[in-house]
C-alpha atoms as a PDB file:
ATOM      1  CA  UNK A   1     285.767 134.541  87.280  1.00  0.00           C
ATOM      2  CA  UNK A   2     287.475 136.882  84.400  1.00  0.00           C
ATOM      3  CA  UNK A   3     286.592 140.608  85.538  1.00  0.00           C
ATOM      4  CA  UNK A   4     284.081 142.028  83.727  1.00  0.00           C
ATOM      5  CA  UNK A   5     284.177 145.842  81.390  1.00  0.00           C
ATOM      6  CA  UNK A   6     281.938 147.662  82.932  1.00  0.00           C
ATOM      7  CA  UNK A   7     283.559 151.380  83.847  1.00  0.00           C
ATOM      8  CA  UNK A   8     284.593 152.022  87.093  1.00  0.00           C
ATOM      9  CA  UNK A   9     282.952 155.817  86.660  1.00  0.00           C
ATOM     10  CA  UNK A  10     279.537 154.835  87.031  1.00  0.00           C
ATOM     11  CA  UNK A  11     279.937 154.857  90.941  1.00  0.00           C
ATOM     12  CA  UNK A  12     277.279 156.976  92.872  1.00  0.00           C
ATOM     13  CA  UNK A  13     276.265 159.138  96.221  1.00  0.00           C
ATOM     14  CA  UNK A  14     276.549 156.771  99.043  1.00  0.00           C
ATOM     15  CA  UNK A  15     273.473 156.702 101.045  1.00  0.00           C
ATOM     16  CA  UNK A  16     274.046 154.019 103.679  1.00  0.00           C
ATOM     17  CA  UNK A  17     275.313 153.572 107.342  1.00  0.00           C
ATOM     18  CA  UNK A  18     277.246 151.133 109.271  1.00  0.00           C
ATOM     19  CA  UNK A  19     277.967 148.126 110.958  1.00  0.00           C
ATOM     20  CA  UNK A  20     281.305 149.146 113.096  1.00  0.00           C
ATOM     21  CA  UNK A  21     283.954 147.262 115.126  1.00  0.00           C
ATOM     22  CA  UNK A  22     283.628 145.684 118.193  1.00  0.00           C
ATOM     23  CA  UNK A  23     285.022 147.392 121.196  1.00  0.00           C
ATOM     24  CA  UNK A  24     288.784 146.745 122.171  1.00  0.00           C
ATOM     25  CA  UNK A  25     290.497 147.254 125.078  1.00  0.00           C
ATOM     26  CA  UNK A  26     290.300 151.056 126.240  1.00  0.00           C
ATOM     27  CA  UNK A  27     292.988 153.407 128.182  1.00  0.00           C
ATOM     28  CA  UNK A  28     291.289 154.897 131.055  1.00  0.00           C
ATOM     29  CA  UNK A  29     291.828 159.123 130.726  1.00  0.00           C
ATOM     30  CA  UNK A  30     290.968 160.547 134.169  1.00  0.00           C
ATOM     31  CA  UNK A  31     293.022 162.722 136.374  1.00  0.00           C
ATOM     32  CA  UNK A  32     295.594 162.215 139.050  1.00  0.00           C
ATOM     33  CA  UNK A  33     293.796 164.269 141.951  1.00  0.00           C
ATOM     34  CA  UNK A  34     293.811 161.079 144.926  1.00  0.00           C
ATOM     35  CA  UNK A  35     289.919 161.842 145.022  1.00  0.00           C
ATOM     36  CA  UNK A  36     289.451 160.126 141.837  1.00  0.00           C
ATOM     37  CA  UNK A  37     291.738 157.230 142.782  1.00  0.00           C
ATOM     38  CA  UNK A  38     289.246 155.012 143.512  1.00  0.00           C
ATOM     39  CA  UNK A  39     286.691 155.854 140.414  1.00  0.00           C
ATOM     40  CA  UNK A  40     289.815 155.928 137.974  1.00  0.00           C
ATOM     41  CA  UNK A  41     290.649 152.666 139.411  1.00  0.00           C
ATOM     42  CA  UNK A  42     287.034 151.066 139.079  1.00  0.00           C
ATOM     43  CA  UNK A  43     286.490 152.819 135.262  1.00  0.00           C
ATOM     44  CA  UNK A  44     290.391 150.767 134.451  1.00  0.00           C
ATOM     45  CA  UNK A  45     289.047 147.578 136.016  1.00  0.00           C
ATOM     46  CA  UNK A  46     285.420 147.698 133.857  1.00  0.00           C
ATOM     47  CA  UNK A  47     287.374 148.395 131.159  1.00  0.00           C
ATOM     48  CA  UNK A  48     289.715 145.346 131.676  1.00  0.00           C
ATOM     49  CA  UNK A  49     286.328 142.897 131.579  1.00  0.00           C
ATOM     50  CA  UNK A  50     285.113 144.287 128.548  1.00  0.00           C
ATOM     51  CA  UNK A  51     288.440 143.896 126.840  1.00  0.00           C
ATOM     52  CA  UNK A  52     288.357 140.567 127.902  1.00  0.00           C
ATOM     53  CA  UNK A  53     286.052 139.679 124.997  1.00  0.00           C
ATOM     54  CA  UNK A  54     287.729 139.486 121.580  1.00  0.00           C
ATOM     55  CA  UNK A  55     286.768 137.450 117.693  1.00  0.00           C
ATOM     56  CA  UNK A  56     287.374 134.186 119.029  1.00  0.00           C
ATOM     57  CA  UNK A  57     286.497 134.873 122.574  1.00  0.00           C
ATOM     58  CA  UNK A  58     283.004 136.086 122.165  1.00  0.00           C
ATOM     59  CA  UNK A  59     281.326 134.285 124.994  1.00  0.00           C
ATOM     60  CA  UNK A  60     282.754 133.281 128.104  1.00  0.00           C
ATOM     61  CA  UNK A  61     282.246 132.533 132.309  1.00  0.00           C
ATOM     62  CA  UNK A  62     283.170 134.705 134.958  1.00  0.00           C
ATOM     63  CA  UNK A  63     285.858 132.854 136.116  1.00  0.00           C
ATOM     64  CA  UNK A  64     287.226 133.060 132.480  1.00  0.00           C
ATOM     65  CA  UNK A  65     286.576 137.212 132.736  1.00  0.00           C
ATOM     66  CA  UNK A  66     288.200 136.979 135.670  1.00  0.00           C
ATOM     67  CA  UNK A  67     290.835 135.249 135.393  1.00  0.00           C
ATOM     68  CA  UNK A  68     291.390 137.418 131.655  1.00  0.00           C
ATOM     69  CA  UNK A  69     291.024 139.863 133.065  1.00  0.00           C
ATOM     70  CA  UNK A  70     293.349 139.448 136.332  1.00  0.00           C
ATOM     71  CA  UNK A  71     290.685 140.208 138.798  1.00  0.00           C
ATOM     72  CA  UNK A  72     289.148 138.607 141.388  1.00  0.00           C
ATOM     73  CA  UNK A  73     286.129 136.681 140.918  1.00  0.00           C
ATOM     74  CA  UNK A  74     284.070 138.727 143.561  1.00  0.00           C
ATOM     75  CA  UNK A  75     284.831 142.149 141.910  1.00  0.00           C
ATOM     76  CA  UNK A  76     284.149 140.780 138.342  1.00  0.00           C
ATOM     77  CA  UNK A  77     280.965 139.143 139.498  1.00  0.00           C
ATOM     78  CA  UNK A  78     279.802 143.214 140.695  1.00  0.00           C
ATOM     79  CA  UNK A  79     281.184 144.600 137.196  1.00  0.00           C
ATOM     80  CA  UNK A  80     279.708 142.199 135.130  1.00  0.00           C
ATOM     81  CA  UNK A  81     276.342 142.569 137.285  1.00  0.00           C
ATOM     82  CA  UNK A  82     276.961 146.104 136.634  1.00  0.00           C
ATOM     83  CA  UNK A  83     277.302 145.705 132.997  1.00  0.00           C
ATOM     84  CA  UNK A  84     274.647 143.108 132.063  1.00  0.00           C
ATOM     85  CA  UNK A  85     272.223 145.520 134.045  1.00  0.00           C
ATOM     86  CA  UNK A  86     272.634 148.686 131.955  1.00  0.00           C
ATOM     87  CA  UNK A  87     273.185 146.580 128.456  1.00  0.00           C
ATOM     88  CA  UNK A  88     276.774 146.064 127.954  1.00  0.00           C
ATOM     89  CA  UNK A  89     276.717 142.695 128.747  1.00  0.00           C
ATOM     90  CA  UNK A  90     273.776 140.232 127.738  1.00  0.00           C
ATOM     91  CA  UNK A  91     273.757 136.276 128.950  1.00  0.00           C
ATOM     92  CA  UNK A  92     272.616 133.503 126.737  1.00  0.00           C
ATOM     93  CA  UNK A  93     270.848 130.620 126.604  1.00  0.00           C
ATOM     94  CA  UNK A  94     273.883 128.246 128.458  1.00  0.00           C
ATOM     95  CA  UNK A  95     274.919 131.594 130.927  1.00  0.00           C
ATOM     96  CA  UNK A  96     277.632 132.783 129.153  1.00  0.00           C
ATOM     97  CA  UNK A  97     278.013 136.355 129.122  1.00  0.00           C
ATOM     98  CA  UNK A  98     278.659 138.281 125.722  1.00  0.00           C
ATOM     99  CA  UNK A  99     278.785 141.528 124.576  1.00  0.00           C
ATOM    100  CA  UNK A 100     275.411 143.286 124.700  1.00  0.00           C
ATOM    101  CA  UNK A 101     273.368 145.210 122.329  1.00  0.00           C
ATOM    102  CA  UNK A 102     273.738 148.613 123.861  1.00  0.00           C
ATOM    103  CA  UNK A 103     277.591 148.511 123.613  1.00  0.00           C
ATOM    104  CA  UNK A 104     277.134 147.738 119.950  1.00  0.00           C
ATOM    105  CA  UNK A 105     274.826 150.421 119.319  1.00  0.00           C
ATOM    106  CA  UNK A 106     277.158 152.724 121.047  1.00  0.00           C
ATOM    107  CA  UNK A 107     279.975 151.272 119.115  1.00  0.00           C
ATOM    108  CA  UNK A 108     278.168 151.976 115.898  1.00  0.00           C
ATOM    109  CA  UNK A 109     278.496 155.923 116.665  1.00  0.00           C
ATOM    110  CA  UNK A 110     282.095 155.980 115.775  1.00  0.00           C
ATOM    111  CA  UNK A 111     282.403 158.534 114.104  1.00  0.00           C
ATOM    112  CA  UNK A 112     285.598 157.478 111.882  1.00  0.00           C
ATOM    113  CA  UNK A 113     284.377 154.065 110.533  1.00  0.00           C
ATOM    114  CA  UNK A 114     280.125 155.451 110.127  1.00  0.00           C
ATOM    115  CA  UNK A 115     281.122 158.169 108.241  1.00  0.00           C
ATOM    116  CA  UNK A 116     284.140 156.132 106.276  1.00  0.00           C
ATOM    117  CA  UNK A 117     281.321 152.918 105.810  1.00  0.00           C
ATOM    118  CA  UNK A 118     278.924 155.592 104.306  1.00  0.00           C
ATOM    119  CA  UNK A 119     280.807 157.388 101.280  1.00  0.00           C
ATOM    120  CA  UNK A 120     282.303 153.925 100.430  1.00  0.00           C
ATOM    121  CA  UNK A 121     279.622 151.308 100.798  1.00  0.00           C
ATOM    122  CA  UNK A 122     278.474 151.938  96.904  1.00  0.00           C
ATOM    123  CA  UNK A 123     281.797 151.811  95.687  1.00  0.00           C
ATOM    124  CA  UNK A 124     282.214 148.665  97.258  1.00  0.00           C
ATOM    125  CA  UNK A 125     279.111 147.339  95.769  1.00  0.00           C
ATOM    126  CA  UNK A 126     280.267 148.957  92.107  1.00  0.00           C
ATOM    127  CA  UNK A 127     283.623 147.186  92.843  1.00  0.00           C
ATOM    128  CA  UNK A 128     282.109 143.846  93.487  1.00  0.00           C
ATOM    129  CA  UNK A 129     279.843 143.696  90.586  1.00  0.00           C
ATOM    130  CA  UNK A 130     282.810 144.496  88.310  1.00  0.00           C
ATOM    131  CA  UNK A 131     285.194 141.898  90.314  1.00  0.00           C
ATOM    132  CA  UNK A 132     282.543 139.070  91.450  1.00  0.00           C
ATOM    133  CA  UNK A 133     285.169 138.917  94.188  1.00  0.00           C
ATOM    134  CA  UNK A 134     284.529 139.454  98.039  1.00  0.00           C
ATOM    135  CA  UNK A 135     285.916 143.175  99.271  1.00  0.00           C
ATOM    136  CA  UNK A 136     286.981 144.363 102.082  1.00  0.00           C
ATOM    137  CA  UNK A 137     287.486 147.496 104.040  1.00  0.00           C
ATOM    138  CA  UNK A 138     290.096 148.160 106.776  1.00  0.00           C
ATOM    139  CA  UNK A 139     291.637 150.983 108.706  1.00  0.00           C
ATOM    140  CA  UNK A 140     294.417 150.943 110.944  1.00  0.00           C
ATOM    141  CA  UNK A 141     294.259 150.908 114.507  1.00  0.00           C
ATOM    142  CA  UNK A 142     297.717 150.726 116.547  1.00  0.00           C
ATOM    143  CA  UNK A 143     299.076 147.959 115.141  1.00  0.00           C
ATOM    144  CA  UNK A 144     296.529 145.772 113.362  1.00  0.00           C
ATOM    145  CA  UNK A 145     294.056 146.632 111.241  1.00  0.00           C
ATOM    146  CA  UNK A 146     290.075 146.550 111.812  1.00  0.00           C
ATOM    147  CA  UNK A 147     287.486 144.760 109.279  1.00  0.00           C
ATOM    148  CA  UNK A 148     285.145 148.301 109.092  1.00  0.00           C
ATOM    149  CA  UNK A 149     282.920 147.364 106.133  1.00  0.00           C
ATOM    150  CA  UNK A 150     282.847 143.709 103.993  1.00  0.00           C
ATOM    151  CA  UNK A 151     280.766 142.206 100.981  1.00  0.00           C
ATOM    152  CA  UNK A 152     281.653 138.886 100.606  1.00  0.00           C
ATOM    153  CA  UNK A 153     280.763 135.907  97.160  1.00  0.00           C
ATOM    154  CA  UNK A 154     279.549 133.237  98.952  1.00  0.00           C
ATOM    155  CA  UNK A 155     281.054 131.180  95.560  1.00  0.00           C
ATOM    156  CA  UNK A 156     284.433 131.839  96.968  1.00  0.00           C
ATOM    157  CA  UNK A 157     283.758 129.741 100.051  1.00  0.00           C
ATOM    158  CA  UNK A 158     284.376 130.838 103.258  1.00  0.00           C
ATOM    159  CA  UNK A 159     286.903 133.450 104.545  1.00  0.00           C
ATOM    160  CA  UNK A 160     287.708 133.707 107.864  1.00  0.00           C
ATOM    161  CA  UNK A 161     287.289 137.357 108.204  1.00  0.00           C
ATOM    162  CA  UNK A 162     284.429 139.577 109.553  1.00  0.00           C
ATOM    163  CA  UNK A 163     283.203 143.272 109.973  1.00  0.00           C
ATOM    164  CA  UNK A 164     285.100 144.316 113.229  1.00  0.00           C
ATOM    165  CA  UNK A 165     287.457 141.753 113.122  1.00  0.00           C
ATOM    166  CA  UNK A 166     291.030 142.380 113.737  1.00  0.00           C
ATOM    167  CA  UNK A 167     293.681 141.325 111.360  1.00  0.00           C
ATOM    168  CA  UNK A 168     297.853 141.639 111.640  1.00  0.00           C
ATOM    169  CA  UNK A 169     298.691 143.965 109.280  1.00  0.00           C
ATOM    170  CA  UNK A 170     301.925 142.579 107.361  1.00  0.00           C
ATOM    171  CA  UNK A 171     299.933 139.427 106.719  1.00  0.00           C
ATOM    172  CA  UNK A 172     296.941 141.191 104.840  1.00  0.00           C
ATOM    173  CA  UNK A 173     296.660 143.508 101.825  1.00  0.00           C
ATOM    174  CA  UNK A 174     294.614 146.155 103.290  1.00  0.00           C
ATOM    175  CA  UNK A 175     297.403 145.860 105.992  1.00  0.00           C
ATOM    176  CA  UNK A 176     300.132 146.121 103.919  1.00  0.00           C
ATOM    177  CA  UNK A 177     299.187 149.364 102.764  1.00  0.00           C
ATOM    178  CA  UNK A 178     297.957 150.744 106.045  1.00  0.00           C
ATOM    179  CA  UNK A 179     301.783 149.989 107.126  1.00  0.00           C
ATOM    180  CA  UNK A 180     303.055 150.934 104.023  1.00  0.00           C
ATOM    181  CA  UNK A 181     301.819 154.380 104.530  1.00  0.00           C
ATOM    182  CA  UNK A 182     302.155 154.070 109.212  1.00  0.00           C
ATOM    183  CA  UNK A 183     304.871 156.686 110.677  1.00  0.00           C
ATOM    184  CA  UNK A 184     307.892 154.667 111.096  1.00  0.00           C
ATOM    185  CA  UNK A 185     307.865 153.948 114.839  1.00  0.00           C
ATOM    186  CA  UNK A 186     304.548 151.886 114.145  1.00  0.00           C
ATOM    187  CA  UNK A 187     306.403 149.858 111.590  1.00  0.00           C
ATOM    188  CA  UNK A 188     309.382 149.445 114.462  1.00  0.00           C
ATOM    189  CA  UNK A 189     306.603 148.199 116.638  1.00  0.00           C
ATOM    190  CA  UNK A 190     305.641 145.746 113.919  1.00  0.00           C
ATOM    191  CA  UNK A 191     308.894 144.284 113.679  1.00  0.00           C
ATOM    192  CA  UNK A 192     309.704 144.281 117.303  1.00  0.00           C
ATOM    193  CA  UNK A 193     306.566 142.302 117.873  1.00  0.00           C
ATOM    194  CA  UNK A 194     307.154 139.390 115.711  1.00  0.00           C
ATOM    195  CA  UNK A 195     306.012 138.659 111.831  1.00  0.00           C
ATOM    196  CA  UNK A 196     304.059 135.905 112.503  1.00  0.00           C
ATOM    197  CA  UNK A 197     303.320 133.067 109.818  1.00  0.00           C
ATOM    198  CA  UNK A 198     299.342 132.830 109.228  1.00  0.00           C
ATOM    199  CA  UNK A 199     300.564 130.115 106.123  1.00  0.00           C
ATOM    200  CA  UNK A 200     303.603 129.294 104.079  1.00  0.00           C
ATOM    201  CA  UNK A 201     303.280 132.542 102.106  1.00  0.00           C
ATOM    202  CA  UNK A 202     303.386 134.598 104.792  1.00  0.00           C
ATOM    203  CA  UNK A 203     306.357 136.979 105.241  1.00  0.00           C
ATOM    204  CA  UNK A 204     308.019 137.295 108.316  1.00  0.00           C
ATOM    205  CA  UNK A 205     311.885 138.277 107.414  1.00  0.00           C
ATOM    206  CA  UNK A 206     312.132 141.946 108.183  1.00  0.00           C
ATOM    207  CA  UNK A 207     313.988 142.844 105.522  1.00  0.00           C
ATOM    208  CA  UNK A 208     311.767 141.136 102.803  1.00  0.00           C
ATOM    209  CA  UNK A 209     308.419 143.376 104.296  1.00  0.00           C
ATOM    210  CA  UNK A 210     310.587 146.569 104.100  1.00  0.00           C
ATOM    211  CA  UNK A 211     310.862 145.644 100.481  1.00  0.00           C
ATOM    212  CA  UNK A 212     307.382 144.834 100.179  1.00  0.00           C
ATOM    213  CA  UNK A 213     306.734 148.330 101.905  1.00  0.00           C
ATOM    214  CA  UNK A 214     308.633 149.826  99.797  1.00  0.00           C
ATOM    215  CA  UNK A 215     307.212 148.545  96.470  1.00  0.00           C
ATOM    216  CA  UNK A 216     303.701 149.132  97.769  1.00  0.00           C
ATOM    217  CA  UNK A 217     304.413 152.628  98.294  1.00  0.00           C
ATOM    218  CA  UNK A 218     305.913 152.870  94.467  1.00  0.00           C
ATOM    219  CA  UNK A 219     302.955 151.223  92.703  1.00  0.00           C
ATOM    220  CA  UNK A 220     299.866 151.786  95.330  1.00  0.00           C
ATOM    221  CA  UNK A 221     298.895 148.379  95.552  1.00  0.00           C
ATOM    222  CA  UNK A 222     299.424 145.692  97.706  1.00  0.00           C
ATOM    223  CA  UNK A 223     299.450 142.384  96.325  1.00  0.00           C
ATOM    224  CA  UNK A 224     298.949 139.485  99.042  1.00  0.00           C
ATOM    225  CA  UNK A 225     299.209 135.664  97.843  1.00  0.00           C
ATOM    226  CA  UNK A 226     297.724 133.377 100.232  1.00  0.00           C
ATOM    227  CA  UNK A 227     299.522 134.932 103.434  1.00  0.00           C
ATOM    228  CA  UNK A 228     296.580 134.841 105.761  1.00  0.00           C
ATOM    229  CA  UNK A 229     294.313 132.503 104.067  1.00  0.00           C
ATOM    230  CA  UNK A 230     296.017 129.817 102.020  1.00  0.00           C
ATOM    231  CA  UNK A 231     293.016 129.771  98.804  1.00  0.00           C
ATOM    232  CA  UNK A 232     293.015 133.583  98.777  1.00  0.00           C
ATOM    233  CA  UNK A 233     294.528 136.254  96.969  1.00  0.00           C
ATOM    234  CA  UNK A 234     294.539 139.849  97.579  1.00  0.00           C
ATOM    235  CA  UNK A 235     294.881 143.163  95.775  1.00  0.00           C
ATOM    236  CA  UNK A 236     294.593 146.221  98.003  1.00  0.00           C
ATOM    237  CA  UNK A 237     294.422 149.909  97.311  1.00  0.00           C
ATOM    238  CA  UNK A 238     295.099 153.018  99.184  1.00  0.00           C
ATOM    239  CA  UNK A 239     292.253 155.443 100.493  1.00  0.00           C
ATOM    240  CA  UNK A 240     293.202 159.074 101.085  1.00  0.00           C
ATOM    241  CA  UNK A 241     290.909 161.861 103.193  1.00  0.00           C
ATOM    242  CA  UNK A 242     290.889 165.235 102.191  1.00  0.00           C
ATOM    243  CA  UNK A 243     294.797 166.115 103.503  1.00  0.00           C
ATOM    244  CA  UNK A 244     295.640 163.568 101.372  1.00  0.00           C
ATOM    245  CA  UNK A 245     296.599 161.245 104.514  1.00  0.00           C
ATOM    246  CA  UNK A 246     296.136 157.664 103.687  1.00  0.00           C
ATOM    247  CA  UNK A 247     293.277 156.696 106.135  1.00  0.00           C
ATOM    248  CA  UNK A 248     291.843 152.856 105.055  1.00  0.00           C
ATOM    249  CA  UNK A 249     292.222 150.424 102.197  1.00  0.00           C
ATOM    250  CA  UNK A 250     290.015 148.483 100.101  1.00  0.00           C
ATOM    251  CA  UNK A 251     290.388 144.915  98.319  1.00  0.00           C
ATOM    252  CA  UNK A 252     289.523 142.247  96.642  1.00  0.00           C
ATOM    253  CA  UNK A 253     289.997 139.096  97.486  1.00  0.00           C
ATOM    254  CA  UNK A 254     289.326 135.447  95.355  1.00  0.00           C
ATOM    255  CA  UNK A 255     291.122 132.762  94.630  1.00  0.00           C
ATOM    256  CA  UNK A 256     293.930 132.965  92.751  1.00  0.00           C
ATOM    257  CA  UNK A 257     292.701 131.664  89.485  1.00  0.00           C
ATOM    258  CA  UNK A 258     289.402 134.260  89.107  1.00  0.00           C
ATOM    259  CA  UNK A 259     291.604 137.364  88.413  1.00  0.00           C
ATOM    260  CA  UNK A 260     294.508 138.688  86.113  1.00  0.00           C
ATOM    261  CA  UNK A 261     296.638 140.894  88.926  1.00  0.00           C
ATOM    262  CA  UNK A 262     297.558 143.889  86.373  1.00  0.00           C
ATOM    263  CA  UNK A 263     293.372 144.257  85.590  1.00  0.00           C
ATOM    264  CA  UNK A 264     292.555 144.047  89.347  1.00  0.00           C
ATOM    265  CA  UNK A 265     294.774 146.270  90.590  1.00  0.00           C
ATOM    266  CA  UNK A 266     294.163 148.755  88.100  1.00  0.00           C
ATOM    267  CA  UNK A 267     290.080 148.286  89.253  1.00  0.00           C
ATOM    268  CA  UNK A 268     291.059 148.536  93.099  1.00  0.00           C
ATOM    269  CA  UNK A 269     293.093 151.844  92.286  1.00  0.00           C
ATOM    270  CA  UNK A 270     290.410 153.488  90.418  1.00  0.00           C
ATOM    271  CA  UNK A 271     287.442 152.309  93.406  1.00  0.00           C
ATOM    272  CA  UNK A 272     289.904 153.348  96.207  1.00  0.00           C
ATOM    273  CA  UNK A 273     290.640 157.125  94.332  1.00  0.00           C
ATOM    274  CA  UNK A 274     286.842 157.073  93.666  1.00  0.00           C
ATOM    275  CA  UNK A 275     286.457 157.150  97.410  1.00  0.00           C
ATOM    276  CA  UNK A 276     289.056 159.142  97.799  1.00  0.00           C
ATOM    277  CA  UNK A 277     287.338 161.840  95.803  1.00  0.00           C
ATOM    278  CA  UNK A 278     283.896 161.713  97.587  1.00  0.00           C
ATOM    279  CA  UNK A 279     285.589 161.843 100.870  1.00  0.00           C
ATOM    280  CA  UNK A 280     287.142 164.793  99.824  1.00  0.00           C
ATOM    281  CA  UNK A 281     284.009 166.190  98.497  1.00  0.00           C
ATOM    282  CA  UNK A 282     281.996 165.443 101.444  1.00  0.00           C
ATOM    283  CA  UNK A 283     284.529 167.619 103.695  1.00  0.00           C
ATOM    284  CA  UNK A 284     284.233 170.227 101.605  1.00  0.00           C
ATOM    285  CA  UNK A 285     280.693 170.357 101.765  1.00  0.00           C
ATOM    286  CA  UNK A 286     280.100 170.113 105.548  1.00  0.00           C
ATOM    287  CA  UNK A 287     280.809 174.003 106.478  1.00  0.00           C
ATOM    288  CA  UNK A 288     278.985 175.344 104.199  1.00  0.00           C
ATOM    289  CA  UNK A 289     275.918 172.471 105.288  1.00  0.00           C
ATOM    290  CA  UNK A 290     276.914 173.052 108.424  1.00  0.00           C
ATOM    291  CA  UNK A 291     276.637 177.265 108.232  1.00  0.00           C
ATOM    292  CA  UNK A 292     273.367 176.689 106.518  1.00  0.00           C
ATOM    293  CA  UNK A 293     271.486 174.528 108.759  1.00  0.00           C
ATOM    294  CA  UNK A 294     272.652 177.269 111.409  1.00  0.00           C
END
């Protein structure tokens, strides 16, 4: 669908909160005193079952845990027993185990993505009632990018992404700029991994992404075409905080036909600075809220 002319620079005072990522895979940060071997060593092995469960693994048997996990059954039969009992870990209807309700509410706390979901969520409803295209927001984490916030036109069909999902990040707009703007050992790690190819599009010569990296950081977009989904185009934009670090992107994302690039882009780069601006705002505003309320 053609975009439509209503101004970017109606957008308003977000009011909202958050649905945040699922939990990854954590690094345990206790000390070396040989007292706490054996608690460091149980809070590493806990931590191994819950990063067991990823997008497409959300529900699973203990001897799948297990064997994810590289334990042995009897010790992941006490963690998870441990787990389900305080909430981390629910069972359903067929005894699988998946991820419980407490660990998402806990996970919802985060303070990055809650506070980064708030300011932007009405930009990204402003942006998808100008666009009629589904949007996306994304922040790096290591080396891929997380899903933190996503409004999607169930007219497009479906996409294959989802709030706390985790996406490669030379395959996907948002990712491309989150690279774009990474330190430069990140973007060694990229490359030392592997591009993978998600479809035909997608670019996995080295020297081609530097390119791409390079042009992204010139213009401020990141134009994707079909490289992770092969009926979907995207046009990403660069969100700053108040140091003027680059800290997520927004996009939109359609098929190829329901946009002209140069008018999209132009859209993303105005939502993404609009953000920008009420981020920066927002941190302004905190010590003096914060001296206030004290």
């Amino acid at each position: 669908m053609p975009l439509s002319a209503r101004s970017t620079s109606e957008m308003r005072v977000p009011e909202r909160g958050v649905e945040m990522a699922t939990i990854r895979s954590l690094t345990a940060a206790v000390t070396s005193h040989p007292e706490e071997n054996g608690a460091r060593s149980l809070v590493e092995r806990t931590l191994r079952v819950i990063g067991t469960f990823r997008e497409r693994r959300v529900r699973q048997t203990l001897s799948e845990i297990a064997r994810r996990a590289d334990l042995n059954v009897a010790t992941t039969f006490r963690i998870v027993g441990k787990l389900t009992a305080w909430g981390a870990l629910e069972r359903d209807e067929e005894g699988l185990y998946c991820i419980g309700l407490r660990l998402w509410e806990i996970a919802s706390l985060a303070p990055r993505a809650t506070r980064l979901e708030h300011i932007s969520r009405p930009f990204i409803h402003d942006l998808y009632s100008v666009t009629n295209c589904s949007i996306h927001l994304a922040v790096r984490d290591e080396n891929e990018c997380v899903f933190i916030d996503r409004l999607h036109n169930p007219d497009q069909g479906h996409m294959r992404t989802r709030v706390g999902g985790r996406y490669p990040l030379h395959a996907t707009a948002v990712g491309l700029v989150l690279l774009a703007n990474a330190p430069e050992d990140v973007i060694e790690d990229i490359f030392a991994e592997g591009l993978a190819a998600y479809t035909d599009n997608t670019v996995t010569d080295p020297g081609e992404l530097r390119r791409k990296l390079a042009e992204v950081r010139r213009t401020n977009v990141a134009i994707q075409d079909r490289t992770m989904n092969p009926n979907v185009r995207s046009i990403a934009a660069p969100i700053s905080g108040p140091d003027g670090t680059v800290i997520a992107a927004i996009s939109i994302n359609a098929r190829p036909s329901d946009y002209n690039d140069r008018s999209a882009a132009h859209i993303v780069r105005l939502s993404a600075a609009s953000i920008s601006r009420a981020i920066a705002t927002a941190s302004a505003a905190a010590p003096a809220a914060a001296a206030a309320a004290s």
